[in-house]
N, C-alpha and C. Protein backbone atom coordinates (compact mmCIF):
# COMPACT_ATOMS: atom_id res chain seq x y z
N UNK A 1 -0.77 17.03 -15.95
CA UNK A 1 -1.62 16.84 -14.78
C UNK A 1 -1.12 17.73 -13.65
N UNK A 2 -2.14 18.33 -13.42
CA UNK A 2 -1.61 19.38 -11.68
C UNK A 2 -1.54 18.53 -10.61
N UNK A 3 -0.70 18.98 -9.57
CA UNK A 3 -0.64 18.34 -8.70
C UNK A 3 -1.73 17.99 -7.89
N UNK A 4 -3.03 19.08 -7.72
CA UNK A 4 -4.43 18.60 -7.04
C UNK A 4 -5.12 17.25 -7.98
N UNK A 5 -4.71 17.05 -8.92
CA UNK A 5 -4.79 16.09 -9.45
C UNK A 5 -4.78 14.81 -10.12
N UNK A 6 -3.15 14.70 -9.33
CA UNK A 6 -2.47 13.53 -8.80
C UNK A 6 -3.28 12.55 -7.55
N UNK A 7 -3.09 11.29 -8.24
CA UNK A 7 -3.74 10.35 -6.91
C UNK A 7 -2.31 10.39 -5.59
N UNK A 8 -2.95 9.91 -4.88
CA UNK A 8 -1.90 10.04 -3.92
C UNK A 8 -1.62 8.40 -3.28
N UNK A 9 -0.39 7.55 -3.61
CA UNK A 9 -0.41 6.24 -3.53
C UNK A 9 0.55 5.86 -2.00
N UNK A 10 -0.28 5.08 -1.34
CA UNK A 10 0.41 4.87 -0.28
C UNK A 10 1.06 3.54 -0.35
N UNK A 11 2.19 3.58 -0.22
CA UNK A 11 3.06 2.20 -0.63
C UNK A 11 3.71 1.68 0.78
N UNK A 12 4.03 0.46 0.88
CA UNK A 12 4.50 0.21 2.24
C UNK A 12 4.67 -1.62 2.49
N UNK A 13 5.29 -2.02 3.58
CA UNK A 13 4.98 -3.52 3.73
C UNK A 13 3.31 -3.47 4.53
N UNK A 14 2.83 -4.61 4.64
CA UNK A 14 1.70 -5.04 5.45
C UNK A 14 2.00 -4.33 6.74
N UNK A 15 0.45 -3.58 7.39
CA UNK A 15 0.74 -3.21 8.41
C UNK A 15 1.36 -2.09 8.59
N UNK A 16 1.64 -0.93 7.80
CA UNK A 16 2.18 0.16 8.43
C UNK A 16 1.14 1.30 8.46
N UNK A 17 0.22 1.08 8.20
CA UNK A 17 -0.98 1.78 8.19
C UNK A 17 -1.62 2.79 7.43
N UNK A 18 -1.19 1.82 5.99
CA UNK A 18 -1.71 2.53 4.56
C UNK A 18 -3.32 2.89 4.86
N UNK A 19 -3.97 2.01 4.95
CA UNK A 19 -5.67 2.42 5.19
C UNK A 19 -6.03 3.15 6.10
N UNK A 20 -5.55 2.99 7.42
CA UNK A 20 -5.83 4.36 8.22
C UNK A 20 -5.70 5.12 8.22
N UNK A 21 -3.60 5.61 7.70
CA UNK A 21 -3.71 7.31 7.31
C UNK A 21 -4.18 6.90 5.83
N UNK A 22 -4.54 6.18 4.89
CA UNK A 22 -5.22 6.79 3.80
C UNK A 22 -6.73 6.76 3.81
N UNK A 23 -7.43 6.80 4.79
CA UNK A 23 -8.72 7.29 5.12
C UNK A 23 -8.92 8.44 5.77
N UNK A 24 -7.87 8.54 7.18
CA UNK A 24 -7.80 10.26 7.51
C UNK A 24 -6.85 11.31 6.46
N UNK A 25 -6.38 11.01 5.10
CA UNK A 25 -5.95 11.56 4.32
C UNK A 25 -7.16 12.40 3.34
N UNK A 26 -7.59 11.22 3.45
CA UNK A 26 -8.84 11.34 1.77
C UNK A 26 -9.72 12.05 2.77
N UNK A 27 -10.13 12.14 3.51
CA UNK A 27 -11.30 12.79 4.62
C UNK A 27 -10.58 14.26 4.76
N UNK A 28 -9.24 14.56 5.03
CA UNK A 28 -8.79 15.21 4.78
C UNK A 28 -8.67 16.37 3.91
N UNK A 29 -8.36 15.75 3.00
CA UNK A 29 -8.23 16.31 1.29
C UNK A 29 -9.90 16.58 0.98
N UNK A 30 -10.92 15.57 1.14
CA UNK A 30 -11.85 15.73 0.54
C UNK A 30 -11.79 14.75 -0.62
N UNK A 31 -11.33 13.68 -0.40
CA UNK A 31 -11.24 12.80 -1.94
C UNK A 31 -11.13 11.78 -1.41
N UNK A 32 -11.86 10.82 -2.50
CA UNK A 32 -11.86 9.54 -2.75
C UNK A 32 -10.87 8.34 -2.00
N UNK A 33 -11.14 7.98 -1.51
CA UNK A 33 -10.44 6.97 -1.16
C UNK A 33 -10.49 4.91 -1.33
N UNK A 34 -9.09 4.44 -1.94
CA UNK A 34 -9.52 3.28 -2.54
C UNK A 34 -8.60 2.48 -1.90
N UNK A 35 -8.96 1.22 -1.16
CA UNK A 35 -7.91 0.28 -0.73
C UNK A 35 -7.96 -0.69 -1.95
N UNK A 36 -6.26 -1.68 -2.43
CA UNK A 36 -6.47 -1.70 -3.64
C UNK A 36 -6.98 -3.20 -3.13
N UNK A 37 -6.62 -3.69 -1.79
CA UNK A 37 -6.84 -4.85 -1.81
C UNK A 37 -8.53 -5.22 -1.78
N UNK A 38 -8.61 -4.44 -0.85
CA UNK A 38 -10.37 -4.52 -0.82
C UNK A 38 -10.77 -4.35 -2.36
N UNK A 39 -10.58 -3.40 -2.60
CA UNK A 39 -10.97 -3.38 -4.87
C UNK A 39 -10.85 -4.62 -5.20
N UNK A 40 -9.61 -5.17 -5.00
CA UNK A 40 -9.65 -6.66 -5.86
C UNK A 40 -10.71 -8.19 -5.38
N UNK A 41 -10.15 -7.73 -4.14
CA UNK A 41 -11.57 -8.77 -3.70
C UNK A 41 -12.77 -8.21 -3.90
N UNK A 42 -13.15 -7.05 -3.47
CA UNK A 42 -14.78 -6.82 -4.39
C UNK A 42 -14.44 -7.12 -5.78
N UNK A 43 -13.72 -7.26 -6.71
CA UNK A 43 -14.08 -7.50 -8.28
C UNK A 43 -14.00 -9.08 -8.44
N UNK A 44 -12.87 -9.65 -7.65
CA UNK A 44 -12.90 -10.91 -7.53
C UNK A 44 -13.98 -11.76 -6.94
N UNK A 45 -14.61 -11.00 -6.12
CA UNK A 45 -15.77 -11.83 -5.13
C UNK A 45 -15.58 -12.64 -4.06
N UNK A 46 -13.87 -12.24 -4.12
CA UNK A 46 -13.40 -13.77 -2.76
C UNK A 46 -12.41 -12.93 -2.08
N UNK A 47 -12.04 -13.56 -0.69
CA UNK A 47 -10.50 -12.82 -0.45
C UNK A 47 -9.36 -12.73 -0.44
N UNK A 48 -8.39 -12.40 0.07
CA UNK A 48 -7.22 -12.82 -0.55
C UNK A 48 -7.03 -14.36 -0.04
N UNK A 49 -7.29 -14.01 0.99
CA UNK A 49 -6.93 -15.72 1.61
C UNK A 49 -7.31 -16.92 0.65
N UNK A 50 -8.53 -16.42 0.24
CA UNK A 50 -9.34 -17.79 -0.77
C UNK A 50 -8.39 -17.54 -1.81
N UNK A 51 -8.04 -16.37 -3.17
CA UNK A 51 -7.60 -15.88 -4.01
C UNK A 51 -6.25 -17.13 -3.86
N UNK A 52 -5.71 -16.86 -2.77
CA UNK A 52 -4.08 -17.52 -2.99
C UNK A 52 -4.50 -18.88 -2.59
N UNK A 53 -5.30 -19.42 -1.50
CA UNK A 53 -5.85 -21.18 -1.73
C UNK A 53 -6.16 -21.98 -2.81
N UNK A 54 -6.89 -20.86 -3.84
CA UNK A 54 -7.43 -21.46 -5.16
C UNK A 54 -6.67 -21.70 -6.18
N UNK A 55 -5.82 -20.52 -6.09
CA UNK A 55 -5.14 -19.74 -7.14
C UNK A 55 -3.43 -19.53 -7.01
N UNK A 56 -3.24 -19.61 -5.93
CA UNK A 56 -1.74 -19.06 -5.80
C UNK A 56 -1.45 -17.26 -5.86
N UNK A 57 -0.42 -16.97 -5.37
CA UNK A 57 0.13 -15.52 -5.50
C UNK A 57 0.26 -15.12 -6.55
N UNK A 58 0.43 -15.54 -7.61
CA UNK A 58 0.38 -15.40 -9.08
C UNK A 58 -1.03 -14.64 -9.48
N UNK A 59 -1.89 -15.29 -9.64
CA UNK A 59 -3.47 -14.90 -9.50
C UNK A 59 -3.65 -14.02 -9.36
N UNK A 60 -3.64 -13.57 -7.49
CA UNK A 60 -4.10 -12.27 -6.83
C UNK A 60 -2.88 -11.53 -7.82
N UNK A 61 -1.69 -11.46 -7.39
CA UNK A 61 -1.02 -10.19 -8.06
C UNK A 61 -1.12 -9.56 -9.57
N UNK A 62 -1.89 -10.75 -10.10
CA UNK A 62 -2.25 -10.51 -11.78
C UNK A 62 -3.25 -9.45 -11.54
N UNK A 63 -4.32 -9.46 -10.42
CA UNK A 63 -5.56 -9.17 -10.28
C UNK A 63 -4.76 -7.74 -9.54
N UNK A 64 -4.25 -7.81 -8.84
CA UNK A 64 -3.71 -6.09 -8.36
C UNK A 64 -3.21 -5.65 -9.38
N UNK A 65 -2.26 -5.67 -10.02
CA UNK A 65 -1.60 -5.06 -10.94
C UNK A 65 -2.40 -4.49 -12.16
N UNK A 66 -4.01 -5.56 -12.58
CA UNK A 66 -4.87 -5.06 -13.26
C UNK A 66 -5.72 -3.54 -12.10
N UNK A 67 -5.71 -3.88 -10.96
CA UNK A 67 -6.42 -2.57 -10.18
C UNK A 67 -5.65 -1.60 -10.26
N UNK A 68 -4.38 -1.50 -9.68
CA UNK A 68 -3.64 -0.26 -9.97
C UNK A 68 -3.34 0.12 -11.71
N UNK A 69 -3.37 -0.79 -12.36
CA UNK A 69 -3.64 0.09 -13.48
C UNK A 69 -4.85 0.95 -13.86
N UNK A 70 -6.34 0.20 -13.59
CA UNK A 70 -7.31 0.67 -13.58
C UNK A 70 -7.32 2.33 -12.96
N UNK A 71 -6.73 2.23 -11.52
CA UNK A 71 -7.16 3.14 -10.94
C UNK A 71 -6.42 4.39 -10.84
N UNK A 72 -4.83 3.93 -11.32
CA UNK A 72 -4.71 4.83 -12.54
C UNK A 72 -4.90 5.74 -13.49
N UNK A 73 -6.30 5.19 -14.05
CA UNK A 73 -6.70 5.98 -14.58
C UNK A 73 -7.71 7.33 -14.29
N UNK A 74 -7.59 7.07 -13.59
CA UNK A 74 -8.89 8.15 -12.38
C UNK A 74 -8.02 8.75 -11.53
N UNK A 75 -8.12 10.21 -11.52
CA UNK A 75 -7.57 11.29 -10.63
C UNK A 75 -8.14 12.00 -9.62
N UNK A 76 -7.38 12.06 -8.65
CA UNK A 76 -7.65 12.96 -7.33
C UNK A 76 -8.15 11.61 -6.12
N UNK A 77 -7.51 10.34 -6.12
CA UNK A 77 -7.72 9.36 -5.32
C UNK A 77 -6.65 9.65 -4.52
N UNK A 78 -6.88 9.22 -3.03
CA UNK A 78 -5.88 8.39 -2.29
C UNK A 78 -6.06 6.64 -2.18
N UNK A 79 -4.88 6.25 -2.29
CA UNK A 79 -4.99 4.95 -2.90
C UNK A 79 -4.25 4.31 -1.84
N UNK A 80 -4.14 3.50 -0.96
CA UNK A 80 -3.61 2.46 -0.09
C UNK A 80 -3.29 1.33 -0.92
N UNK A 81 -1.91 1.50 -1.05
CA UNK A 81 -1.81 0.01 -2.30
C UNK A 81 -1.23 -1.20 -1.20
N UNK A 82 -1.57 -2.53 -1.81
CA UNK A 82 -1.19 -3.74 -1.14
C UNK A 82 0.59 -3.58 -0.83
N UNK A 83 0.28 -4.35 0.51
CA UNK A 83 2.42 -3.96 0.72
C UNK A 83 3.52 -4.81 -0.51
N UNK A 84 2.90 -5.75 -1.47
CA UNK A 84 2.93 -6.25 -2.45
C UNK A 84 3.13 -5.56 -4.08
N UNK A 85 2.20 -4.39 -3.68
CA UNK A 85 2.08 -3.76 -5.19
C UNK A 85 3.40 -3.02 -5.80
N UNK A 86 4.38 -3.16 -5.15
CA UNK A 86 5.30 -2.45 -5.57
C UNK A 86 6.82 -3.51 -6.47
N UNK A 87 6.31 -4.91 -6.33
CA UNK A 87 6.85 -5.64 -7.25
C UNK A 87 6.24 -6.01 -8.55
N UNK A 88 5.48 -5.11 -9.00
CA UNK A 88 4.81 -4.69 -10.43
C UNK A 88 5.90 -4.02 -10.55
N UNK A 89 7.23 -4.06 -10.49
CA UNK A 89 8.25 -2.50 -11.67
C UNK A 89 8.21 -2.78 -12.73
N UNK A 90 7.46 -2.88 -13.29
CA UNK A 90 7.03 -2.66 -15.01
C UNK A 90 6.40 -1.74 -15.13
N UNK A 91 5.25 -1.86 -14.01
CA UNK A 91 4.28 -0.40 -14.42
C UNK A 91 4.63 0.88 -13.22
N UNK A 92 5.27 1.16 -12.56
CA UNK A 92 5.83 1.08 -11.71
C UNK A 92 6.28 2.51 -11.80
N UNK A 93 7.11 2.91 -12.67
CA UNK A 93 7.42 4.25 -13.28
C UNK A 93 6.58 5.02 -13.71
N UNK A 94 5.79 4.74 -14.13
CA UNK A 94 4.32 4.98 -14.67
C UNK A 94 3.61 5.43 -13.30
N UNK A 95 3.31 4.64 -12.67
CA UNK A 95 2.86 4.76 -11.86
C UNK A 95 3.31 6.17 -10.83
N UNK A 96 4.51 6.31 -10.82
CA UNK A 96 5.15 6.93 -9.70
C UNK A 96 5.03 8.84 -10.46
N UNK A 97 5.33 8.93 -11.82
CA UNK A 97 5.27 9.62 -12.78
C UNK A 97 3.95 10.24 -12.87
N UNK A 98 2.63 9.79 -12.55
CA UNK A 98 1.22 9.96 -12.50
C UNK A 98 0.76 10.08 -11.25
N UNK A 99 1.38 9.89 -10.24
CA UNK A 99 1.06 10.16 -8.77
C UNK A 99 1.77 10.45 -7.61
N UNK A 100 1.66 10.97 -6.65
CA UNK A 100 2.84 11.42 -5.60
C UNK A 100 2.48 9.97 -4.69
N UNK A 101 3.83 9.35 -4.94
CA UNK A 101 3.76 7.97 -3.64
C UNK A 101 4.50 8.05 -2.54
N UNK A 102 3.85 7.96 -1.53
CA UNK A 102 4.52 8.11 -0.12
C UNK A 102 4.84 6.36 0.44
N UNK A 103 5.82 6.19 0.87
CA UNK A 103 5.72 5.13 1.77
C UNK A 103 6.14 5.29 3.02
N UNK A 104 5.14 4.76 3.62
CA UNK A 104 5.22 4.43 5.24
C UNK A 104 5.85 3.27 5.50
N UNK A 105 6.76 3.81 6.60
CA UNK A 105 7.86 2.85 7.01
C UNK A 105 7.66 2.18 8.11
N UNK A 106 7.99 1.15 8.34
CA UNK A 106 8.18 0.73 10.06
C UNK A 106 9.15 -0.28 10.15
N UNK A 107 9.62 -0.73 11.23
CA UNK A 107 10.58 -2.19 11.23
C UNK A 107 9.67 -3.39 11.55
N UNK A 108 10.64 -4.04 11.37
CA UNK A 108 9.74 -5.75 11.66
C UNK A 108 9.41 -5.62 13.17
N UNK A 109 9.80 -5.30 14.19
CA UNK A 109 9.34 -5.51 14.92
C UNK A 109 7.76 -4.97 15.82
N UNK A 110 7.65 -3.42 15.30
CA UNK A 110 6.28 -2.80 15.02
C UNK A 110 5.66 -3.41 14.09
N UNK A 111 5.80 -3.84 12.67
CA UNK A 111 4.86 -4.95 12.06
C UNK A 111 4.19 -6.15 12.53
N UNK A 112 5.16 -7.22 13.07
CA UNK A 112 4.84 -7.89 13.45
C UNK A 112 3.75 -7.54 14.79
N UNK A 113 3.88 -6.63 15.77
CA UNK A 113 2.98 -6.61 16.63
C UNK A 113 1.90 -5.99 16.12
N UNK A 114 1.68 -5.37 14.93
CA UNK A 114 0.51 -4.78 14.54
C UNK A 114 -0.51 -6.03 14.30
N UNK A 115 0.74 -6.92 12.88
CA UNK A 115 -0.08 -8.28 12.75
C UNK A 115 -0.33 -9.22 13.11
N UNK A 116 -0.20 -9.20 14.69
CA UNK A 116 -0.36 -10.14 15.66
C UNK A 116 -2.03 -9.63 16.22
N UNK A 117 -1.85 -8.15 16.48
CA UNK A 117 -3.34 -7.54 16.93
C UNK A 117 -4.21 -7.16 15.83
N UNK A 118 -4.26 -7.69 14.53
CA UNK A 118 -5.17 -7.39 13.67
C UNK A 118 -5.79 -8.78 13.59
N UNK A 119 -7.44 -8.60 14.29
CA UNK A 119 -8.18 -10.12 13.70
C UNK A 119 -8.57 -10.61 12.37
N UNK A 120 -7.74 -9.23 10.89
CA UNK A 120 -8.04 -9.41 10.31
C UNK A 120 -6.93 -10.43 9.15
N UNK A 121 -5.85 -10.37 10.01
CA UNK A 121 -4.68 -11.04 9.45
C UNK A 121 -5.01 -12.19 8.84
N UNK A 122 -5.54 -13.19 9.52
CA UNK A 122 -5.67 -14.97 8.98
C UNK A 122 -6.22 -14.12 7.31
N UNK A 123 -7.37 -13.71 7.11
CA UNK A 123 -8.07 -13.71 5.59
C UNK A 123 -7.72 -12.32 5.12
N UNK A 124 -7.00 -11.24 5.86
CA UNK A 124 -6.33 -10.30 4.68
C UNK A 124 -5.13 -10.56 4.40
N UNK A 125 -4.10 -10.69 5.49
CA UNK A 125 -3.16 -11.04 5.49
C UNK A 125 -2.16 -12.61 5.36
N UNK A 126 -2.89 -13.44 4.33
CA UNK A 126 -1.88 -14.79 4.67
C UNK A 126 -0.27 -14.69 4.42
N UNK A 127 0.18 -15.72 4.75
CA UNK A 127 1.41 -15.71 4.97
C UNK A 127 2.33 -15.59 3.52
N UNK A 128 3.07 -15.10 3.07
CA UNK A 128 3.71 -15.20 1.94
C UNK A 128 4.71 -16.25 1.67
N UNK A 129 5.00 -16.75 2.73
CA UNK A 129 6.28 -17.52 2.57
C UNK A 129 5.89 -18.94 3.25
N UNK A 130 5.14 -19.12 3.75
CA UNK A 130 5.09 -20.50 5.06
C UNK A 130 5.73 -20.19 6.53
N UNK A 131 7.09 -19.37 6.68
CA UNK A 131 7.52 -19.33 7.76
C UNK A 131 7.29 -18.58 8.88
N UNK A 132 8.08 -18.54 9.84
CA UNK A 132 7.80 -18.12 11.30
C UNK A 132 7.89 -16.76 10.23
N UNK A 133 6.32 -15.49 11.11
CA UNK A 133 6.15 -14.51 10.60
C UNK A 133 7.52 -13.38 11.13
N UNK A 134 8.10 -13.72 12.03
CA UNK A 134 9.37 -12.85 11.99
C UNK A 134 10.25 -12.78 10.87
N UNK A 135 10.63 -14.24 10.36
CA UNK A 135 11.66 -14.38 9.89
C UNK A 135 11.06 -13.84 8.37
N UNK A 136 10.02 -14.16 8.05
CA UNK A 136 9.48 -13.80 6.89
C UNK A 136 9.30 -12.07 6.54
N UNK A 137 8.86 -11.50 8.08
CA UNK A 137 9.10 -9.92 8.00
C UNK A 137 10.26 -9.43 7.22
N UNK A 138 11.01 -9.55 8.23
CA UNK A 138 12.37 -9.11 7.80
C UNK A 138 12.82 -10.02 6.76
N UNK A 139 12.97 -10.83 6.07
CA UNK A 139 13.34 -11.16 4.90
C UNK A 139 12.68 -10.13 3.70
N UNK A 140 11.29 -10.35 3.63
CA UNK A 140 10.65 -9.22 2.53
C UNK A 140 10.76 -7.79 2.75
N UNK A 141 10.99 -7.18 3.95
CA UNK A 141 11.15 -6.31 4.25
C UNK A 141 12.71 -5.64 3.03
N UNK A 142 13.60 -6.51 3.57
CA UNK A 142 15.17 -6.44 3.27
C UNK A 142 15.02 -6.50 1.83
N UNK A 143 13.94 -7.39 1.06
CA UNK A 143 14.06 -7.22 -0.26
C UNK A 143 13.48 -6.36 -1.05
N UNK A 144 12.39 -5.91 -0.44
CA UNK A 144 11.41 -4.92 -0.94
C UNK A 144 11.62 -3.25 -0.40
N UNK A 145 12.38 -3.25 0.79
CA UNK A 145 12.90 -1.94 0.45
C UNK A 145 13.92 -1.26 -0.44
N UNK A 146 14.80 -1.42 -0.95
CA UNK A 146 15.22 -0.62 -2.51
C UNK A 146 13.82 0.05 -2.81
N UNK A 147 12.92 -1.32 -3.06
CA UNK A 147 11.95 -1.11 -4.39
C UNK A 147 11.05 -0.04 -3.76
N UNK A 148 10.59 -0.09 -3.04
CA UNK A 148 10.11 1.24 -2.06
C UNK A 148 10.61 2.43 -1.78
N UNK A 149 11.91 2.21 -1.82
CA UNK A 149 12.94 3.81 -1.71
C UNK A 149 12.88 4.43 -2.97
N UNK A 150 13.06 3.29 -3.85
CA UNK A 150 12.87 3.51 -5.73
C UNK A 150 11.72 4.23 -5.67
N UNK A 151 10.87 3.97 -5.50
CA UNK A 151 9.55 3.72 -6.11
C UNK A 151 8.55 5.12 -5.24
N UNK A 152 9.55 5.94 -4.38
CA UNK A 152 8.49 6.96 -3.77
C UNK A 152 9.26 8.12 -3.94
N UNK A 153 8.33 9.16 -3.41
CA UNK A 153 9.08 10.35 -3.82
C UNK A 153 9.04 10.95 -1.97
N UNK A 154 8.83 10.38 -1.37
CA UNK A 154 8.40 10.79 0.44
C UNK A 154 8.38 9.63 1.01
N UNK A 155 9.22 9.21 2.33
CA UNK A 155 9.44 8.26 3.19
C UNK A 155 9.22 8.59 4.42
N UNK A 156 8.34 8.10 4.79
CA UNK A 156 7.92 8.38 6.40
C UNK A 156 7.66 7.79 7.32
N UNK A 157 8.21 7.47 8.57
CA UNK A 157 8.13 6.71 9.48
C UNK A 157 6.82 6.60 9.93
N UNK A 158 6.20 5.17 9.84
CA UNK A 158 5.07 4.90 9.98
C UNK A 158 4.14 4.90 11.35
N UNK A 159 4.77 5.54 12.42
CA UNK A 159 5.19 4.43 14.18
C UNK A 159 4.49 6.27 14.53
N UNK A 160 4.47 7.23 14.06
CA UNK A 160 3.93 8.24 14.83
C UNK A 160 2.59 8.22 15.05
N UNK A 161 2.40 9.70 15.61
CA UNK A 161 1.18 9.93 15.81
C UNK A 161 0.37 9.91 14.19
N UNK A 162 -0.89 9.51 14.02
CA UNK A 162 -1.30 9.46 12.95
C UNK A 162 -1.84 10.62 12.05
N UNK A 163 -2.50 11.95 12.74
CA UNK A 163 -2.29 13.19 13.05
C UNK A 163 -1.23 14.18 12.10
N UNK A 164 -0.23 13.80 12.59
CA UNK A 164 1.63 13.91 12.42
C UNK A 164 1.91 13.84 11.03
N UNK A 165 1.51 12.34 10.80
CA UNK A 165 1.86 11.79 9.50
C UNK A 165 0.96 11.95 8.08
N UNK A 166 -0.12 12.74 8.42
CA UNK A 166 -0.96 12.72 7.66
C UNK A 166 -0.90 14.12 7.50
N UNK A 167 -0.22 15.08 8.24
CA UNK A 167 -0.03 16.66 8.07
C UNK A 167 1.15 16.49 7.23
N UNK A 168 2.24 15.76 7.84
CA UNK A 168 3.31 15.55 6.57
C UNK A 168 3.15 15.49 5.07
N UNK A 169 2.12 14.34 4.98
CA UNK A 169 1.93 14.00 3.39
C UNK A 169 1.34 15.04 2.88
N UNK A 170 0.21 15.79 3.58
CA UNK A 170 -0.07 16.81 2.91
C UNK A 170 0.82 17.86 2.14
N UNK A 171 1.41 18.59 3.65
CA UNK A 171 2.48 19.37 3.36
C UNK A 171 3.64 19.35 2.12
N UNK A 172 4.27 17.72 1.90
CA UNK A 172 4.77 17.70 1.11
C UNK A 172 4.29 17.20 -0.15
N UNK A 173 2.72 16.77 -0.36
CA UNK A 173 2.07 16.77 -1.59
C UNK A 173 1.94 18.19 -2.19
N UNK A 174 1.40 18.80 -0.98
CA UNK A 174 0.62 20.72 -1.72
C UNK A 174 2.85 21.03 -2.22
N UNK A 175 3.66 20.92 -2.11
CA UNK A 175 5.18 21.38 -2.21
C UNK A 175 5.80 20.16 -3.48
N UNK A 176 4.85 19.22 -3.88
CA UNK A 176 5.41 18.17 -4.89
C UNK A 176 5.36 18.82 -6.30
N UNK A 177 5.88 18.72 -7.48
CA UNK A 177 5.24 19.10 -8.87
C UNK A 177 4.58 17.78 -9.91
C-alpha cells in the first residue's frame, strides 16, 4: 500500500480534537472523512450514552472495534477514532501497520475544560468511571498513554493553533513510508 493510500487514524483521549482537525484534514487532503463514534451509533441506531445504559462498555467497544476493523478495510480515509479505540491491542498492530496514526495530545487540564464546554458531553461523552471528571481524566489518561505512544507513529500537542497542527500531520504523512 502507498502512502497516498494509507487511512490516516487520529488517536487520542476525549476531547483533543480528533474531529475537528480530522475534518480540516480530510477537506484538506481531499478525502473521506469518518468519525468512528458517530459510525457506530449510525449502525447501532442509538448513542453512546444509550449504548452503555442498555448495554454496558463492553457492548459499545465490541461495536467500535467491529468499525475500525471495517474501516480498515477502505483506503485513503481520515478516521477520528474514539479516545477508547486504542485498548483494542489485538488489532492494534494491524491497525498501525495499514495506516499512519497520529495522536493528539493534551493534559487533563485542557480536557477537562474542553469537556466542560461541549453540550455534547452528557450523550457523546458519558462518564467512564462514575467519578469526579478530574480524577477520572488523569487516571485514564496515565493508563492509556503508553498505549498511545505505542500505538502512533506522530505525537502532537493538541492545544495549538488548528491550522498548525493539521500542516504538521500532513507534512509528516507526505515524509511517512
Amino acid at each position: 500500500m502507498t502512502v497516498s493510500e494509507k487511512n490516516i487514524l487520529l488517536i487520542g483521549y476525549r476531547a483533543t480534537g480528533k474531529s475537528t482537525i480530522g475534518r480540516l484534514l480530510a477537506q484538506r487532503l481531499a478525502r473521506p472523512f469518518v468519525d468512528t463514534d458517530q459510525a457506530v451509533e449510525k449502525k447501532v441506531g442509538a448513542t453512546i450514552a444509550a449504548m452503555v445504559a442498555s448495554h454496558g462498555w463492553d457492548f459499545f467497544r465490541i461495536r467500535e472495534k467491529e468499525m475500525l476493523l471495517e474501516l480498515n478495510r477502505q483506503a485513503g480515509q481520515v478516521i477520528a477514532c474514539g479516545g477508547g479505540a486504542i485498548v483494542h491491542q489485538d488489532i492494534w498492530p494491524r491497525l498501525k501497520e495499514s495506516a499512519f496514526v497520529v495522536w493528539l495530545q493534551a493534559d487533563t487540564e485542557t480536557i477537562c475544560r474542553r469537556l466542560a464546554g461541549d453540550q455534547t458531553t452528557p450523550s457523546q461523552r458519558p462518564t467512564l468511571s462514575g467519578q469526579d471528571i478530574y480524577a477520572e481524566v488523569a487516571e485514564i489518561l496515565a493508563a492509556r498513554s503508553p498505549l498511545y505512544a505505542a500505538g502512533s507513529h506522530l505525537t502532537l500537542d493538541a492545544s495549538g493553533r488548528l491550522e498548525d497542527i493539521v500542516d504538521k500531520i500532513i507534512r509528516n504523512f507526505k515524509h511517512s513510508r
